[in-house]
Each structure stands twice: as C-alpha cells, then as structure tokens.
Protein backbone atom coordinates (compact mmCIF):
# COMPACT_ATOMS: atom_id res chain seq x y z
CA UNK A 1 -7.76 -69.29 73.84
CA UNK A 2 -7.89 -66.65 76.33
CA UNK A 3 -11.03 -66.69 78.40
CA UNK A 4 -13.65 -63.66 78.43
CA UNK A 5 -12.82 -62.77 81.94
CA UNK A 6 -9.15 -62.37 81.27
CA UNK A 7 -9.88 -60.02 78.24
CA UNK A 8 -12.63 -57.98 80.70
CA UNK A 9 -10.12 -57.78 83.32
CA UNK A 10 -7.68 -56.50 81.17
CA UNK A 11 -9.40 -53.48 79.13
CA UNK A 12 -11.18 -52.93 82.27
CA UNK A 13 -7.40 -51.99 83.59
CA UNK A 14 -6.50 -50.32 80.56
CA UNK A 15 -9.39 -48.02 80.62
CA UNK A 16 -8.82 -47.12 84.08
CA UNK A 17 -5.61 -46.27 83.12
CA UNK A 18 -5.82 -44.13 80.33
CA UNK A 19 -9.80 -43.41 80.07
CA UNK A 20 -9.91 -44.87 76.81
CA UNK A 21 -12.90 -47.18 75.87
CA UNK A 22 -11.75 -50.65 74.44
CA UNK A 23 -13.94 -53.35 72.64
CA UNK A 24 -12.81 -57.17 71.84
CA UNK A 25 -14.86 -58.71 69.02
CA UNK A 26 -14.59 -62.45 67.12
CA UNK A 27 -13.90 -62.21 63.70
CA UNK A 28 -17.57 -62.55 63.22
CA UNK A 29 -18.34 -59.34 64.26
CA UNK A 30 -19.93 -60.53 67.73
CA UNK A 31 -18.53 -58.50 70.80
CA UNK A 32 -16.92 -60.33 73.27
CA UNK A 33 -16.15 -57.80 76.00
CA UNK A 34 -16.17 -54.22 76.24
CA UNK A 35 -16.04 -51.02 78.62
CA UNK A 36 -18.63 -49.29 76.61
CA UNK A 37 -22.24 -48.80 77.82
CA UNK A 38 -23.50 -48.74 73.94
CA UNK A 39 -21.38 -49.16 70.47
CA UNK A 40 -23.39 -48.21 67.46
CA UNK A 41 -21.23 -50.11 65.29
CA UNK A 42 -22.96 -52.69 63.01
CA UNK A 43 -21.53 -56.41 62.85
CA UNK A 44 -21.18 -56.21 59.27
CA UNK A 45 -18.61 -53.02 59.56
CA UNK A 46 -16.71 -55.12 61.94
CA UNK A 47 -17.01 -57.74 59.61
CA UNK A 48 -15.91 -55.82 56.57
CA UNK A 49 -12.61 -54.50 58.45
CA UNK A 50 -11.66 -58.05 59.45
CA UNK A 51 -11.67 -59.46 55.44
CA UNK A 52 -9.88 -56.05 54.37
CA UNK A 53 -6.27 -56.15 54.33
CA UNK A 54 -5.58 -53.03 56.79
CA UNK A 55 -4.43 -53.53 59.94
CA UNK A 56 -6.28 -50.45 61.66
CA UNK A 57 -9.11 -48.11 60.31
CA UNK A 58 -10.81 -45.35 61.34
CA UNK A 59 -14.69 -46.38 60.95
CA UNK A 60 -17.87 -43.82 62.13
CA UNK A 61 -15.31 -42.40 64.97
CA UNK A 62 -13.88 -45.88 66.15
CA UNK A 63 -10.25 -46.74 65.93
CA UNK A 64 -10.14 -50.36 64.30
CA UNK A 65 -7.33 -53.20 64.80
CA UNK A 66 -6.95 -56.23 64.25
CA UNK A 67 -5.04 -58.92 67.01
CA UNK A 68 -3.41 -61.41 65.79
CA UNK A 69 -2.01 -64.93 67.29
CA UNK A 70 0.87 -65.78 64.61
CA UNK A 71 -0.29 -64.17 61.37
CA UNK A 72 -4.12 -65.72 62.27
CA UNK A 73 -6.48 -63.10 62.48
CA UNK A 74 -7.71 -64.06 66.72
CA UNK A 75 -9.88 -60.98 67.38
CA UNK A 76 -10.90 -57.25 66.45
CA UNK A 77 -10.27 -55.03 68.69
CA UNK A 78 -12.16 -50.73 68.93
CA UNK A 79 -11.19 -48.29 70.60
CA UNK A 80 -13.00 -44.92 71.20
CA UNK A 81 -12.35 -41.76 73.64
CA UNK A 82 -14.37 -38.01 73.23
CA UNK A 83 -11.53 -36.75 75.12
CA UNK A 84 -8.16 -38.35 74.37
CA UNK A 85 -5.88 -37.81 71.14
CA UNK A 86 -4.11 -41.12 72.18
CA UNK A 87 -6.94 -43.47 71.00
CA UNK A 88 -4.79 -44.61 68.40
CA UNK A 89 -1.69 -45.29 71.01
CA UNK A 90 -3.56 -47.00 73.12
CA UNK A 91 -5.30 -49.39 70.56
CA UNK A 92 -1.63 -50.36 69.89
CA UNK A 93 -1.15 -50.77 73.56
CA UNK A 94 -4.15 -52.79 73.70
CA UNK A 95 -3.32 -54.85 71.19
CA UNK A 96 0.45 -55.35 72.19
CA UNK A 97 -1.08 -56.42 75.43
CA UNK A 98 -3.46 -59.01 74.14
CA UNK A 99 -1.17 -60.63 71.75
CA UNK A 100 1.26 -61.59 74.73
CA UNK A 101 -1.62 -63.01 76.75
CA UNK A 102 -2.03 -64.89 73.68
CA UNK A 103 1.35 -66.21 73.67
CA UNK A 104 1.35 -67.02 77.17
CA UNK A 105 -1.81 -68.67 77.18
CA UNK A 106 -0.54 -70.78 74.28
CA UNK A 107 2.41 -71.79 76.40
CA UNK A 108 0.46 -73.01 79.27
CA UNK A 109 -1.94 -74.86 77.10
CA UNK A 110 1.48 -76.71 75.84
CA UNK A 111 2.62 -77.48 79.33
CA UNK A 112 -0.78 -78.37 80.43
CA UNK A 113 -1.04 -80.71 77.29
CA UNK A 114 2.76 -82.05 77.74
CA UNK A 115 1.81 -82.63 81.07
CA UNK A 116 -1.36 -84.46 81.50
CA UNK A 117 0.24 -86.70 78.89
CA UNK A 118 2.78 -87.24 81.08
CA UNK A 119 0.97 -88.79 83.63
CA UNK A 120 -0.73 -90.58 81.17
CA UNK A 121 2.23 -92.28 80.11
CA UNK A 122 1.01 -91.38 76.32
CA UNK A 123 4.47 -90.16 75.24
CA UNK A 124 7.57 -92.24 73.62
CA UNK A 125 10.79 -91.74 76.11
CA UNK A 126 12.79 -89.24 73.26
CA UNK A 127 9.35 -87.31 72.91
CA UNK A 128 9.32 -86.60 76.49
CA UNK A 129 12.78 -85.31 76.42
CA UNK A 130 12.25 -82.88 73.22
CA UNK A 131 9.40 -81.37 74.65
CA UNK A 132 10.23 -80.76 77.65
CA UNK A 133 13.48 -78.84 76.18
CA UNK A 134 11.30 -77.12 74.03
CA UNK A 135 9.06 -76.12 77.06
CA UNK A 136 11.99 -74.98 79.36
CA UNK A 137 10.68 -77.83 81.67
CA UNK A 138 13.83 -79.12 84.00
CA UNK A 139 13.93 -82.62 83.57
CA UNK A 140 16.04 -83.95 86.35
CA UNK A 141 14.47 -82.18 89.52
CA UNK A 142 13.37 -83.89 92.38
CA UNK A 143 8.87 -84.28 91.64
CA UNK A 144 6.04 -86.19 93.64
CA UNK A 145 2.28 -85.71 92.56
CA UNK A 146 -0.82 -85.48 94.40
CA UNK A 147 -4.00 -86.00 93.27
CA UNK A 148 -7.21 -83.65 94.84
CA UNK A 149 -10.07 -85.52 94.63
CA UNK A 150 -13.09 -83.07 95.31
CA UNK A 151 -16.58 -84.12 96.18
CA UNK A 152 -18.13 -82.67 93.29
CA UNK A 153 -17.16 -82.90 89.84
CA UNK A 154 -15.94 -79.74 87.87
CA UNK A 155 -15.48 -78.03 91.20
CA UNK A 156 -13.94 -74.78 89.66
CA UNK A 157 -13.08 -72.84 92.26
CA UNK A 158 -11.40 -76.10 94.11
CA UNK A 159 -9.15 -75.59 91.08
CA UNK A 160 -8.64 -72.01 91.34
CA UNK A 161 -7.47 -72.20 94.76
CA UNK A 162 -4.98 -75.11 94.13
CA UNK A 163 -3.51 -72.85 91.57
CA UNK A 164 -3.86 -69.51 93.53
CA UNK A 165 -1.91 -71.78 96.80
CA UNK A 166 1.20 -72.79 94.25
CA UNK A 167 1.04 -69.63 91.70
CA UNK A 168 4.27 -68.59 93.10
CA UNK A 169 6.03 -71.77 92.26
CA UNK A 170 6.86 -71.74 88.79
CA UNK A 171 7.84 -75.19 88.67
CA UNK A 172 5.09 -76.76 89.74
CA UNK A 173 2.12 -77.90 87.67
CA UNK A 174 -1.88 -78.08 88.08
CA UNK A 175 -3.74 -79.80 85.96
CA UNK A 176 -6.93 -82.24 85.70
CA UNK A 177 -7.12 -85.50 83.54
CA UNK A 178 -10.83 -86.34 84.90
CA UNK A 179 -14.10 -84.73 86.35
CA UNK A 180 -13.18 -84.98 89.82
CA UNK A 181 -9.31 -85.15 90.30
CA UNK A 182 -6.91 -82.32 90.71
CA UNK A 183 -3.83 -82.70 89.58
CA UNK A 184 -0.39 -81.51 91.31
CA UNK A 185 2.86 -82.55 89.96
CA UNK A 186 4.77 -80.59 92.62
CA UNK A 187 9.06 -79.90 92.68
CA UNK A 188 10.12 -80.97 96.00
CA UNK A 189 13.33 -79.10 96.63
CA UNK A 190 16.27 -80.50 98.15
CA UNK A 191 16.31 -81.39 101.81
CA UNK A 192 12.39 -81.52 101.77
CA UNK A 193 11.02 -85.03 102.84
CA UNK A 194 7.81 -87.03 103.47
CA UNK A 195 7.21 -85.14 106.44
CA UNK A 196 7.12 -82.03 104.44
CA UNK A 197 4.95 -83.41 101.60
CA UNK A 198 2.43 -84.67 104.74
CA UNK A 199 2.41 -80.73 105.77
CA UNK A 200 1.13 -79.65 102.38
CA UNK A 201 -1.20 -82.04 101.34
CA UNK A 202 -2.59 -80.97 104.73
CA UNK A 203 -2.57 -77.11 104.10
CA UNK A 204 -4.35 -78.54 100.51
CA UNK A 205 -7.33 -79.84 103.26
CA UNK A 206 -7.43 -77.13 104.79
CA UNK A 207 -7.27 -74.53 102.60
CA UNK A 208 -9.95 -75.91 100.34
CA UNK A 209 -12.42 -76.71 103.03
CA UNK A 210 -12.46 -73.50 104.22
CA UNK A 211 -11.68 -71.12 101.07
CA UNK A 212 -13.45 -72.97 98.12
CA UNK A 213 -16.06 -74.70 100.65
CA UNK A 214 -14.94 -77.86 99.00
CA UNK A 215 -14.19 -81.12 101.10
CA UNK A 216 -11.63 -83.32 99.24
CA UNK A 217 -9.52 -86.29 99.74
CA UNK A 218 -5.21 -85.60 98.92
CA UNK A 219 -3.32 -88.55 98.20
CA UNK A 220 0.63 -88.54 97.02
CA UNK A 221 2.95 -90.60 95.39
CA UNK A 222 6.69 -91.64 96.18
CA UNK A 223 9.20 -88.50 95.22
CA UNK A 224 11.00 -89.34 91.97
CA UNK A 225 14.15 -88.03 90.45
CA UNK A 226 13.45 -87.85 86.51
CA UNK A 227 10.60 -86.33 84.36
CA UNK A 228 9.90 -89.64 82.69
CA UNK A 229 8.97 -91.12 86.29
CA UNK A 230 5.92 -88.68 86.87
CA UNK A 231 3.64 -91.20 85.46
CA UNK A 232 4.76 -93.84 88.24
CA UNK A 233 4.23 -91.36 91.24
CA UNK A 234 0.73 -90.56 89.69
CA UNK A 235 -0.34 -93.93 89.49
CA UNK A 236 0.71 -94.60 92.87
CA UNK A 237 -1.10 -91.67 94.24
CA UNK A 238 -4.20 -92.52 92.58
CA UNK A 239 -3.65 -96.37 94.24
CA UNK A 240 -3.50 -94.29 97.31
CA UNK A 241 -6.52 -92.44 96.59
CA UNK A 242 -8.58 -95.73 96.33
CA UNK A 243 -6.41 -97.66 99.08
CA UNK A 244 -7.57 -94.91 101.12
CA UNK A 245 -11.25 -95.00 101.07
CA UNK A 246 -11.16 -98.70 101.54
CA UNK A 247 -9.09 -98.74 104.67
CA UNK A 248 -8.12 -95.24 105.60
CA UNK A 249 -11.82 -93.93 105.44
CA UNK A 250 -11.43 -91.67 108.60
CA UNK A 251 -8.24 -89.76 106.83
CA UNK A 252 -8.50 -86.98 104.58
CA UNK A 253 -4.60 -87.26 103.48
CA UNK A 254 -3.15 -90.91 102.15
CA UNK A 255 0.47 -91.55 101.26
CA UNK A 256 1.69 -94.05 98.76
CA UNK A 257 4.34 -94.99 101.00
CA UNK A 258 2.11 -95.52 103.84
CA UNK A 259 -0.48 -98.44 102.53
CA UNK A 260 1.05 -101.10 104.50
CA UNK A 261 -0.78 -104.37 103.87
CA UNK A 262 -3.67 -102.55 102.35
CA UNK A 263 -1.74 -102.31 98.95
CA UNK A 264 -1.32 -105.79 98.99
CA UNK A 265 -4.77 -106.32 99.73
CA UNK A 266 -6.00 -104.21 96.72
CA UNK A 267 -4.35 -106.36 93.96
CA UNK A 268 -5.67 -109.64 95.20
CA UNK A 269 -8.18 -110.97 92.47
CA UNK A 270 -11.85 -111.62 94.48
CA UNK A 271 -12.03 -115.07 93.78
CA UNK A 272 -8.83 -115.46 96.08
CA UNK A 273 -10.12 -113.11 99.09
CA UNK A 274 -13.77 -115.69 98.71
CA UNK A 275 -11.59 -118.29 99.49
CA UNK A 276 -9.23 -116.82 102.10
CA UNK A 277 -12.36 -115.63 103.87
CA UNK A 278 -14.11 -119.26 103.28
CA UNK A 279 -11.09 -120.54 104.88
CA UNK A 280 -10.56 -118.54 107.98
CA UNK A 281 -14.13 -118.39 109.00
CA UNK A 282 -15.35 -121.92 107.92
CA UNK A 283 -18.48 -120.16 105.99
CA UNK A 284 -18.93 -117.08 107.87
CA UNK A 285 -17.97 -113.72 107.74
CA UNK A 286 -16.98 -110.78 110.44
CA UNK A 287 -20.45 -109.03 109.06
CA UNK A 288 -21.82 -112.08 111.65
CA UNK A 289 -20.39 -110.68 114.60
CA UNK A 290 -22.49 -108.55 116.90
CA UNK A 291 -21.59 -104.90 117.26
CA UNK A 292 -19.83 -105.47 120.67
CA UNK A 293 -17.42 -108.42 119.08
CA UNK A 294 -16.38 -106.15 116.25
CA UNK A 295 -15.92 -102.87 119.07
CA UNK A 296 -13.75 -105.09 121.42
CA UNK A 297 -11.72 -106.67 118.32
CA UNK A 298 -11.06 -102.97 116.97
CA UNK A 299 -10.04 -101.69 120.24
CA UNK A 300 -7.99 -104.50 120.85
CA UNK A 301 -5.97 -104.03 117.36
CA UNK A 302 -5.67 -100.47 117.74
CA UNK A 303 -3.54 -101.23 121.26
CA UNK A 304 -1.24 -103.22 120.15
CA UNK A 305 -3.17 -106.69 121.82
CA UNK A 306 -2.90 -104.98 125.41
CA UNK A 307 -5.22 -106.56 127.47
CA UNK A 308 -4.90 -104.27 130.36
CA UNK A 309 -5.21 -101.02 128.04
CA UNK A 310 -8.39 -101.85 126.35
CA UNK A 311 -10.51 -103.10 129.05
CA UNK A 312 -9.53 -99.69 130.52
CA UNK A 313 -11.01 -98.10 127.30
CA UNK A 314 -14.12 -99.98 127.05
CA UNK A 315 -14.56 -99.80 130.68
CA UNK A 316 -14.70 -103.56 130.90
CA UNK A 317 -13.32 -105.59 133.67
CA UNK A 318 -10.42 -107.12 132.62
CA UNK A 319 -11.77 -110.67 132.95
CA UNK A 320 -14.65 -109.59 130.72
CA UNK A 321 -12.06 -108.85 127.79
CA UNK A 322 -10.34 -112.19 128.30
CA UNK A 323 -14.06 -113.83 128.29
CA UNK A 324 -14.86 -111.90 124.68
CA UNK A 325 -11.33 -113.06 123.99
CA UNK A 326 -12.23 -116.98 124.73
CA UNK A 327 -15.00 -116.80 122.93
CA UNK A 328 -13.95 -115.77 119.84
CA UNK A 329 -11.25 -118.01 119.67
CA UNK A 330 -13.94 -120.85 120.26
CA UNK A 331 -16.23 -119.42 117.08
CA UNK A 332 -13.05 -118.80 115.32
CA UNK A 333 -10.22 -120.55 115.89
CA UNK A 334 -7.70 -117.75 116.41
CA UNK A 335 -6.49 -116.33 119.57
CA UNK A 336 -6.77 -112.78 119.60
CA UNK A 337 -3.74 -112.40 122.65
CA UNK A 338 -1.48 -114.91 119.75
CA UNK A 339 0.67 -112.26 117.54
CA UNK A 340 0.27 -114.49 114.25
CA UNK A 341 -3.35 -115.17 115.06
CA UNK A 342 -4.17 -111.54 115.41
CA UNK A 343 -2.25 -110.72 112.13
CA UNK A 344 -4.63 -113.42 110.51
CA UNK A 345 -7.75 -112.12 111.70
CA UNK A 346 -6.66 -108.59 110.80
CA UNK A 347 -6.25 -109.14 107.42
CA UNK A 348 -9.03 -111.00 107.35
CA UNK A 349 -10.87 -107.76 108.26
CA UNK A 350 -9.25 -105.91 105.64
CA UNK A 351 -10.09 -108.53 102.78
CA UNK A 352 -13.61 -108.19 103.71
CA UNK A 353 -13.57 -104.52 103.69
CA UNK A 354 -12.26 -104.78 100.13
CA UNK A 355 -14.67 -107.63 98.84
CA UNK A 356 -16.95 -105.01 100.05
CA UNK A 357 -15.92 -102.22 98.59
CA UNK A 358 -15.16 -104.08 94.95
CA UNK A 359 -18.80 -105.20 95.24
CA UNK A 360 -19.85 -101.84 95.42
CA UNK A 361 -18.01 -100.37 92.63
CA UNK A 362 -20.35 -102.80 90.35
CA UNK A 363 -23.30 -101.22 91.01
C-alpha cells in the first residue's frame, strides 16, 4: 500500500503542473488526500460510483475514476478545475500515475519480504533461487550486511536516512526485522575490502548522529559470495553487535572479523566461566581490586606489557609499577611481565565482563 504522503506529494505535483484539483478516496468513500480546500461531494456518491460498473463519471461537476491495482478496485480518484477543459486528461494522467506507484510499491514490498526472510533463513534453498529470478535479484554478487542498531526503537527517520545514504544503489537493500535494528544487506563491488566496509559503516555513524539526531551502534558481517549466504553474514553481524557492547563498549563500529577472543568468550556456557574464574582467582573476582590495581593492569595490557611505557603514562616511577606488579602476582598468582600469565589474566577480565553482562540481560 502506498502511504498518504506519497499520494499528497504526488497530486500536490500534478496540480502544480497542470492547475487541476485531484482527490484520492478509499473505496469507502473516506478522502484520503486532496488539493482541494472544500469538496461538496457526499460519501455515499463516492460510494455509489465505486459499486457501479463505469470506470469514470461525471458526478455534480467532478470527474470520477476509479484506480485500480490488478483488476482490484485500490482507490477513487476526483478531479475538478473551473478553468481547464483537460480535467478529464489529467484524471487519466492521475490515475496512470498512481497505478505505477502501485506496482512499484508492490515490488518493493516483495523484495523487502524476500529479503528479511532471507536473513531469517525462513526459505528452502530452490525457493531462494526462484524468487530471486522472479525479483531480478543477482544472486552471485559479492554481499556483507550491517546491522544499525539505534537507541530508540522505531526511530523513523534513522531509517529514512539509511535509505536516503544508499538510494542510489539499486542493489542494495534496507530493511528492519525488529524494533531497533536497521538492516543493510549491502553489494560490495569488486576490489572493495574490509577497509572499505570500515569507511561506510563509519559515514553510517556519522551521518545519523548528525542528520537524524540518532546515536547508533553499526556492526558487519564477513563479505559472502552467494545469495543463500546472507543469512550467515547477518548472524555474524548481529554476534558482533552483542560482542561489541560486552567488550568493545567505547566503539561505535564492530566487525565480525575483528572479535578476537571475545567471540570465543561469548559462546562459553556460564557455568564454565564460574569455574574458570573460581579457578584463577581462588574465590575472588577482579570486581575486588581497588580502582588503582584495575588502572595499572589496563594500562599495562593496552602497551603491550611495557614496563617503561606505562609508568610513563601513569606518571609512576618505574619501581612503583614493578611494586603493583609484585603484588599482584602475590594475591594472584600470575605475573603480569610473563606473556602466558598476562594472556590468562586477560581473559580472565573478559569472562567476567561477560558473566556480567549475561547477568544483566536476566533482569
């Protein structure tokens, strides 16, 4: 179904055009849009003309037709002009015009159907095939999908501006399967990379934060080859999506192919991180470290176990570090300054950020 605005825009352009009045009504007689400041035409007439077999009457000085969307009757449609002998020309115009919108629309609601069962993965292999033939949808070309997550849900004109940003790309597809997600299954031409897919999910961030005032959260799946593999890059970009908040919190953009550990992490069952943590810390838990433990192990991670380079960024003696160093190891049992130790405690860290986060998602 076409919306109201679309049908408003369009007469709107006709009439400037020509200086014809148009008016769209249901087949209940109820106007849906119109360019005229008063119609006294009752329901009932419009009624009448849509149950008579004519296709276009002359009724009380409007021009009647009726639109239809493959031999249904979709809408009524009036025209009226006190200065044009074209009234009846333009009706047909009008009416010419609305059908293919109809069509179109149609179309779109097909793709946008086809598609979001796509990612779904609610078709059968030789369904998925047919349709797309049937759809003129290319089924070998080169794909990835991102998913928009937005901070509110139904955030309209988040959507608009996703499709406004890839309306000249014909191939590509927009779409929503939930509340808050945003849908992109996006044809990534040949000799385009991750580096490129990176670049627009970022121009996604951007352009939504400061067109449609929206702040979101882009995450992408691995490129893939064939139609039938859309489903796989979805679900990876929606693992990205969550891997991201857990671990990635400080980044508005999240590959698939850049989780690292943290993918691992996220299909561990609880029960197994309870006793890796139980383990490790003999009881405790990193939440029992003091602010200044957790800075100096953080710092410490983030260069690469350089002993020199963070005391320079905490501005901390060096011997200070290597004391905070000792005594962790002593409450611990892992050296810090050992590369397997450090791996250890830093997935350690992670597992407790997910425990966390899975705790959460209970409530």
């Amino acid at each position: 179904m076409i919306s109201n605005q679309i049908l408003q825009n369009t007469i709107e352009g006709l009439k400037n055009i020509t200086k014809v009045d148009l008016c769209v009504c249901d087949t209940d007689g109820k106007t849906l849009v119109t360019t005229m400041d008063e119609m006294d035409i009752a329901e009932e007439t419009i009624l009448n003309f849509a149950v008579s077999p004519a296709d276009s009457q002359v009724v009380s000085g409007y021009q009647f037709f009726k639109v239809f969307d493959e031999h249904q009757l979709e809408y009524v449609l009036l025209s009226k002009s006190s200065t044009s002998d074209d009234v009846y020309m333009v009706g047909k115009i009008a009416v010419f015009q609305i059908q293919n919108l109809l069509v179109a629309y149609k179309e779109r609601f097909d793709k946008d159907n086809f598609i979001k069962n796509l990612l779904l993965d609610n078709l059968l292999l030789v369904d998925i095939y047919n349709r797309a033939k049937k759809l003129h949808i290319e089924t070998t070309a080169r794909r990835v999908v991102f998913v928009i997550e937005t901070k509110n849900e139904k955030d309209t004109n988040a959507l608009e501006t996703v499709r406004s940003m890839f309306s000249g790309r014909v191939r590509d597809f927009i779409t929503a399967v939930d509340e808050k997600n945003i849908i992109l299954v996006h044809e990534v031409k040949q000799g385009e990379g991750y580096e490129d897919l990176e670049k627009t999910a970022q121009v996604i961030v951007d352009m939504l934060n400061t067109e449609a005032m929206s702040q979101v959260h882009v995450a992408y799946g691995t490129i893939i080859g064939e139609l039938k593999e859309v489903s796989r890059s979805f679900k990876e970009a929606k693992m990205a999506l969550d891997v991201g908040k857990i671990f990635y919190s400080d980044q508005n953009v999240v590959a698939y192919s850049r989780l690292g550990i943290g993918r691992l992490i996220y299909q561990l069952p609880i029960p197994l991180c309870r006793m890796f943590i139980k383990e490790i810390f003999e009881g405790k838990s990193p939440d029992d470290f003091d602010d200044e433990t957790l800075t100096t192990i953080n710092k410490f991670f983030e260069n690469s176990l350089n002993v020199s380079e963070t005391s320079r960024q905490l501005y901390i003696h060096r011997n200070t570090l290597v004391y905070r160093l000792d005594k962790l190891q002593k409450t611990t049992g892992l050296d810090l300054r050992v590369f397997e130790d450090a791996i250890t405690f830093k997935i350690a860290l992670m597992v407790v950020k997910y425990m966390h986060y899975m705790e959460n998602q209970d409530f």
